[in-house]
C-alpha atoms as a PDB file:
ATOM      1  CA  UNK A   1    -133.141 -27.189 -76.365  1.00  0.00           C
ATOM      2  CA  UNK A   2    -135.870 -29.504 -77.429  1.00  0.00           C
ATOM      3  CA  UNK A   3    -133.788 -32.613 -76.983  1.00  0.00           C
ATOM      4  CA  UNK A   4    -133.015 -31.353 -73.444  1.00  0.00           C
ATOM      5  CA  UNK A   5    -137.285 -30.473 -72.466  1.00  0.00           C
ATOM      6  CA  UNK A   6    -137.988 -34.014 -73.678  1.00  0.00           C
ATOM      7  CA  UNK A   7    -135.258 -35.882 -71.509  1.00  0.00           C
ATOM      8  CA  UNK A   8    -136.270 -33.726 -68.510  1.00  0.00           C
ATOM      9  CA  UNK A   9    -139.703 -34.409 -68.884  1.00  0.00           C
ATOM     10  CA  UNK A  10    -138.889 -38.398 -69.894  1.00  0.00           C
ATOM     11  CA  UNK A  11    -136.833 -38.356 -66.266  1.00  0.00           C
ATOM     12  CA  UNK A  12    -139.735 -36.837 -64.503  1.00  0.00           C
ATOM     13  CA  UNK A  13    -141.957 -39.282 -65.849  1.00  0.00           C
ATOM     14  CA  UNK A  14    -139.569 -42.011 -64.242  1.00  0.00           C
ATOM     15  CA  UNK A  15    -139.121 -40.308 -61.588  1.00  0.00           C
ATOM     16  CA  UNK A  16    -143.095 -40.262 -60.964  1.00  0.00           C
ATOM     17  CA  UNK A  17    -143.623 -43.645 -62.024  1.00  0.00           C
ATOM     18  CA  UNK A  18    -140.852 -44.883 -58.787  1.00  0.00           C
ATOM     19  CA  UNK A  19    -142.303 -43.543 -56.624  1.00  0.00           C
ATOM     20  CA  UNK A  20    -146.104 -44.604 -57.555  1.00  0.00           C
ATOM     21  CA  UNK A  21    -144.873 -47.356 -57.040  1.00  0.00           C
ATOM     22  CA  UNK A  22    -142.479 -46.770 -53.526  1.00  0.00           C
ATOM     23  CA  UNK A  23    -145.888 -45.664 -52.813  1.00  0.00           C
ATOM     24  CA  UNK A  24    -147.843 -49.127 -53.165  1.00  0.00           C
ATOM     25  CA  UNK A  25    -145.017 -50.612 -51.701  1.00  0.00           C
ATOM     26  CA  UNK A  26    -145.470 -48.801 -48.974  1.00  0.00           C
ATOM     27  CA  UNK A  27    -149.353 -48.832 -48.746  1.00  0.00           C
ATOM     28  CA  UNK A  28    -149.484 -52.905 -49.070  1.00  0.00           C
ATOM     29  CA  UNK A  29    -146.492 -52.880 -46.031  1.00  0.00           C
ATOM     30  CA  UNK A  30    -148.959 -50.887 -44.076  1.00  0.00           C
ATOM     31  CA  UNK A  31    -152.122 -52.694 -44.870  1.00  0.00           C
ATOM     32  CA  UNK A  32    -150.185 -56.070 -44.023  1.00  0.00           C
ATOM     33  CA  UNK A  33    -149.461 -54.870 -40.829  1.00  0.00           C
ATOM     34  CA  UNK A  34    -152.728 -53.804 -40.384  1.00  0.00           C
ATOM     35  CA  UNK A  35    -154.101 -57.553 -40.052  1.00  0.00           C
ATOM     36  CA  UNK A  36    -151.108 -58.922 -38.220  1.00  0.00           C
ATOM     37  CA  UNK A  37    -151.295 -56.596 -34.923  1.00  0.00           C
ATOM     38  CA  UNK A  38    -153.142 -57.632 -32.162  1.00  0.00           C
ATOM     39  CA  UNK A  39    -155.005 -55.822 -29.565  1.00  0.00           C
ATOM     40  CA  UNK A  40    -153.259 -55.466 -26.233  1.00  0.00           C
ATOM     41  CA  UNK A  41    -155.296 -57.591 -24.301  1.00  0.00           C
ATOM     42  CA  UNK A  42    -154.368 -60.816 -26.572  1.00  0.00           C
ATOM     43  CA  UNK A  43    -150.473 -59.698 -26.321  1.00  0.00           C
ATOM     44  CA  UNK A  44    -150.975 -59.231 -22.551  1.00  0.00           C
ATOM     45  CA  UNK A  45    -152.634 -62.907 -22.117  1.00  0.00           C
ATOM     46  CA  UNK A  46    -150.126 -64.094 -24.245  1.00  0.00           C
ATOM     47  CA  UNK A  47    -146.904 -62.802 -22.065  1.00  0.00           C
ATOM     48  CA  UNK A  48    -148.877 -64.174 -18.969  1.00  0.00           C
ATOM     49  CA  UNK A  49    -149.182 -67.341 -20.363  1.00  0.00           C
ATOM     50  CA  UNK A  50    -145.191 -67.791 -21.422  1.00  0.00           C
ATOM     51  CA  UNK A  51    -144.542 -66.179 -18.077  1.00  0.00           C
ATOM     52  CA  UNK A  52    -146.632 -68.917 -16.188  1.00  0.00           C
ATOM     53  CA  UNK A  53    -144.872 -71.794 -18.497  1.00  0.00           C
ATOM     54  CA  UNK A  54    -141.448 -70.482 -17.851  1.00  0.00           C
ATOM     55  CA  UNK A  55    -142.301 -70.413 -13.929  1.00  0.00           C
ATOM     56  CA  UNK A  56    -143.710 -74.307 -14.428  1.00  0.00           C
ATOM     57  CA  UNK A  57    -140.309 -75.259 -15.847  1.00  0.00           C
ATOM     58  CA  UNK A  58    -138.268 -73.753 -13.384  1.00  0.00           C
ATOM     59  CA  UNK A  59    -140.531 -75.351 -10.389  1.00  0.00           C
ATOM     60  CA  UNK A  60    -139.994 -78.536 -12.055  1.00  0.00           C
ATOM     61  CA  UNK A  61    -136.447 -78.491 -13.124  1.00  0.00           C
ATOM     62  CA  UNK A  62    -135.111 -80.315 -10.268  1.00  0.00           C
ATOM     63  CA  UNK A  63    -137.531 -82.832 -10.388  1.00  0.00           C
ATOM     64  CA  UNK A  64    -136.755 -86.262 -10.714  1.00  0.00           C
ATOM     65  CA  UNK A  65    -138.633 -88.999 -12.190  1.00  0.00           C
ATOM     66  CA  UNK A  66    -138.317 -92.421 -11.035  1.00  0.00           C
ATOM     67  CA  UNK A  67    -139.673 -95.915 -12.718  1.00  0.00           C
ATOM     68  CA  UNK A  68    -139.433 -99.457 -11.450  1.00  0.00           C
ATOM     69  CA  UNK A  69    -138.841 -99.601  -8.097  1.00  0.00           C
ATOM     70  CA  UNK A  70    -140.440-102.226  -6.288  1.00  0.00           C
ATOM     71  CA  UNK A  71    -143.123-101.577  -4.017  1.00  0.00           C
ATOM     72  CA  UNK A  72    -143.832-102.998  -0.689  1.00  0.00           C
ATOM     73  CA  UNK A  73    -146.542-105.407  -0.226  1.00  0.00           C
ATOM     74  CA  UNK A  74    -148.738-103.147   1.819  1.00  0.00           C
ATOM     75  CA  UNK A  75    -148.573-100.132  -0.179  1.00  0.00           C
ATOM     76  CA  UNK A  76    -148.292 -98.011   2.929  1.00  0.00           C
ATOM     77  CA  UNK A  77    -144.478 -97.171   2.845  1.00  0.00           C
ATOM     78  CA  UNK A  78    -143.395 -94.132   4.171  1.00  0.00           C
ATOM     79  CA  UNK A  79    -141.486 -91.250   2.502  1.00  0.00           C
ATOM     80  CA  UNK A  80    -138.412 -91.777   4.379  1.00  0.00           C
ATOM     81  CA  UNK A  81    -138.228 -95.311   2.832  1.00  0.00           C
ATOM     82  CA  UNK A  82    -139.105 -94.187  -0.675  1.00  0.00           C
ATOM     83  CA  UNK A  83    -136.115 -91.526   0.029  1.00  0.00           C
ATOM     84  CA  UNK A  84    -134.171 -94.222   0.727  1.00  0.00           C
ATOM     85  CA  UNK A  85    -135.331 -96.312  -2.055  1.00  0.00           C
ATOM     86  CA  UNK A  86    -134.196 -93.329  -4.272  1.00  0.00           C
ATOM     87  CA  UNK A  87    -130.794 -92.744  -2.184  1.00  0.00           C
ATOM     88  CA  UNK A  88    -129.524 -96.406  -2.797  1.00  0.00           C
ATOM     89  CA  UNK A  89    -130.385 -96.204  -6.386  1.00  0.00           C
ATOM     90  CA  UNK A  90    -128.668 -92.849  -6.947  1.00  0.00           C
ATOM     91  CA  UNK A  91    -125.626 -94.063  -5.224  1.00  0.00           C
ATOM     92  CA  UNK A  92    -125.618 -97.051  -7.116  1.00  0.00           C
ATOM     93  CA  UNK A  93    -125.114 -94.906 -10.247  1.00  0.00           C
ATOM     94  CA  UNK A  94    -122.329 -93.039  -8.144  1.00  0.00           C
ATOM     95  CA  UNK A  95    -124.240 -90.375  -8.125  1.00  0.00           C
ATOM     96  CA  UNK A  96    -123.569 -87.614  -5.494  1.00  0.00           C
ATOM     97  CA  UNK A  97    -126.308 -87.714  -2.602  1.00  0.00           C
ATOM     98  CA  UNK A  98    -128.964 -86.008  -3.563  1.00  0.00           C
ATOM     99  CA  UNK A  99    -131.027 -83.534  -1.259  1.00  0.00           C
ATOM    100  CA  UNK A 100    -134.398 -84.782  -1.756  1.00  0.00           C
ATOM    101  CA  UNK A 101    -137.597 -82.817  -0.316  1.00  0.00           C
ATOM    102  CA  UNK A 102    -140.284 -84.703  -1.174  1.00  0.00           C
ATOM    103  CA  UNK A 103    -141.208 -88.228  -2.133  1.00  0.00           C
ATOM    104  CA  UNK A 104    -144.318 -89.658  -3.276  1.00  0.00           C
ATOM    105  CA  UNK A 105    -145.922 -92.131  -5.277  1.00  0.00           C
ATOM    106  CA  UNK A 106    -147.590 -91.666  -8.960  1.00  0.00           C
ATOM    107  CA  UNK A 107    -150.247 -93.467 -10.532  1.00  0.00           C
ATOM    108  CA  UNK A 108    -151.887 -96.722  -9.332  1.00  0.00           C
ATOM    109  CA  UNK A 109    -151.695 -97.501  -5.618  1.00  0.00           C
END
């Protein structure tokens, strides 16, 4: 009978020991977490700012960037010849005609 009070109170001395230390587990999870949530206003400013990125990319997803074409010698060319520019150069590439909106001219005039 002895025997069997020791190994029960051996096994509830394990027992206690676990789950000191589920315990600590448990209080360093929490205190971690603690010091990586932050306040709503930051989270909010945060899902603006992807929201405003992701609109950016869409706007510009069509867009198409062109380098080297010559210019005209008066720098006044209209955007029906810089469509055209573009249209002759896409076609060249037997590329399908494009439906282009807007045309202009970036950098140094």
């Amino acid at each position: 009978m002895q025997d069997q009070i020791r190994d029960q109170e051996r096994s509830n001395s394990e027992l206690l020991q676990r789950v000191k230390a589920l315990e600590d587990k448990r209080g360093e999870w929490v205190s971690n977490q603690s010091h990586h949530t932050a306040p709503l206003s930051d989270v909010m400013a945060l899902t603006s700012t992807v929201a405003d990125e992701l609109q950016s990319r869409k706007d510009k997803e069509q867009n198409l960037v062109v380098f080297g074409l010559e210019e005209s010698a008066e720098h006044t060319e209209s955007e029906d010849a810089g469509k055209d520019k573009v249209c002759y150069l896409l076609s060249s590439l037997e590329v399908p005609s494009p439906n282009i909106s807007t045309v202009f001219r970036m950098g140094r005039l």
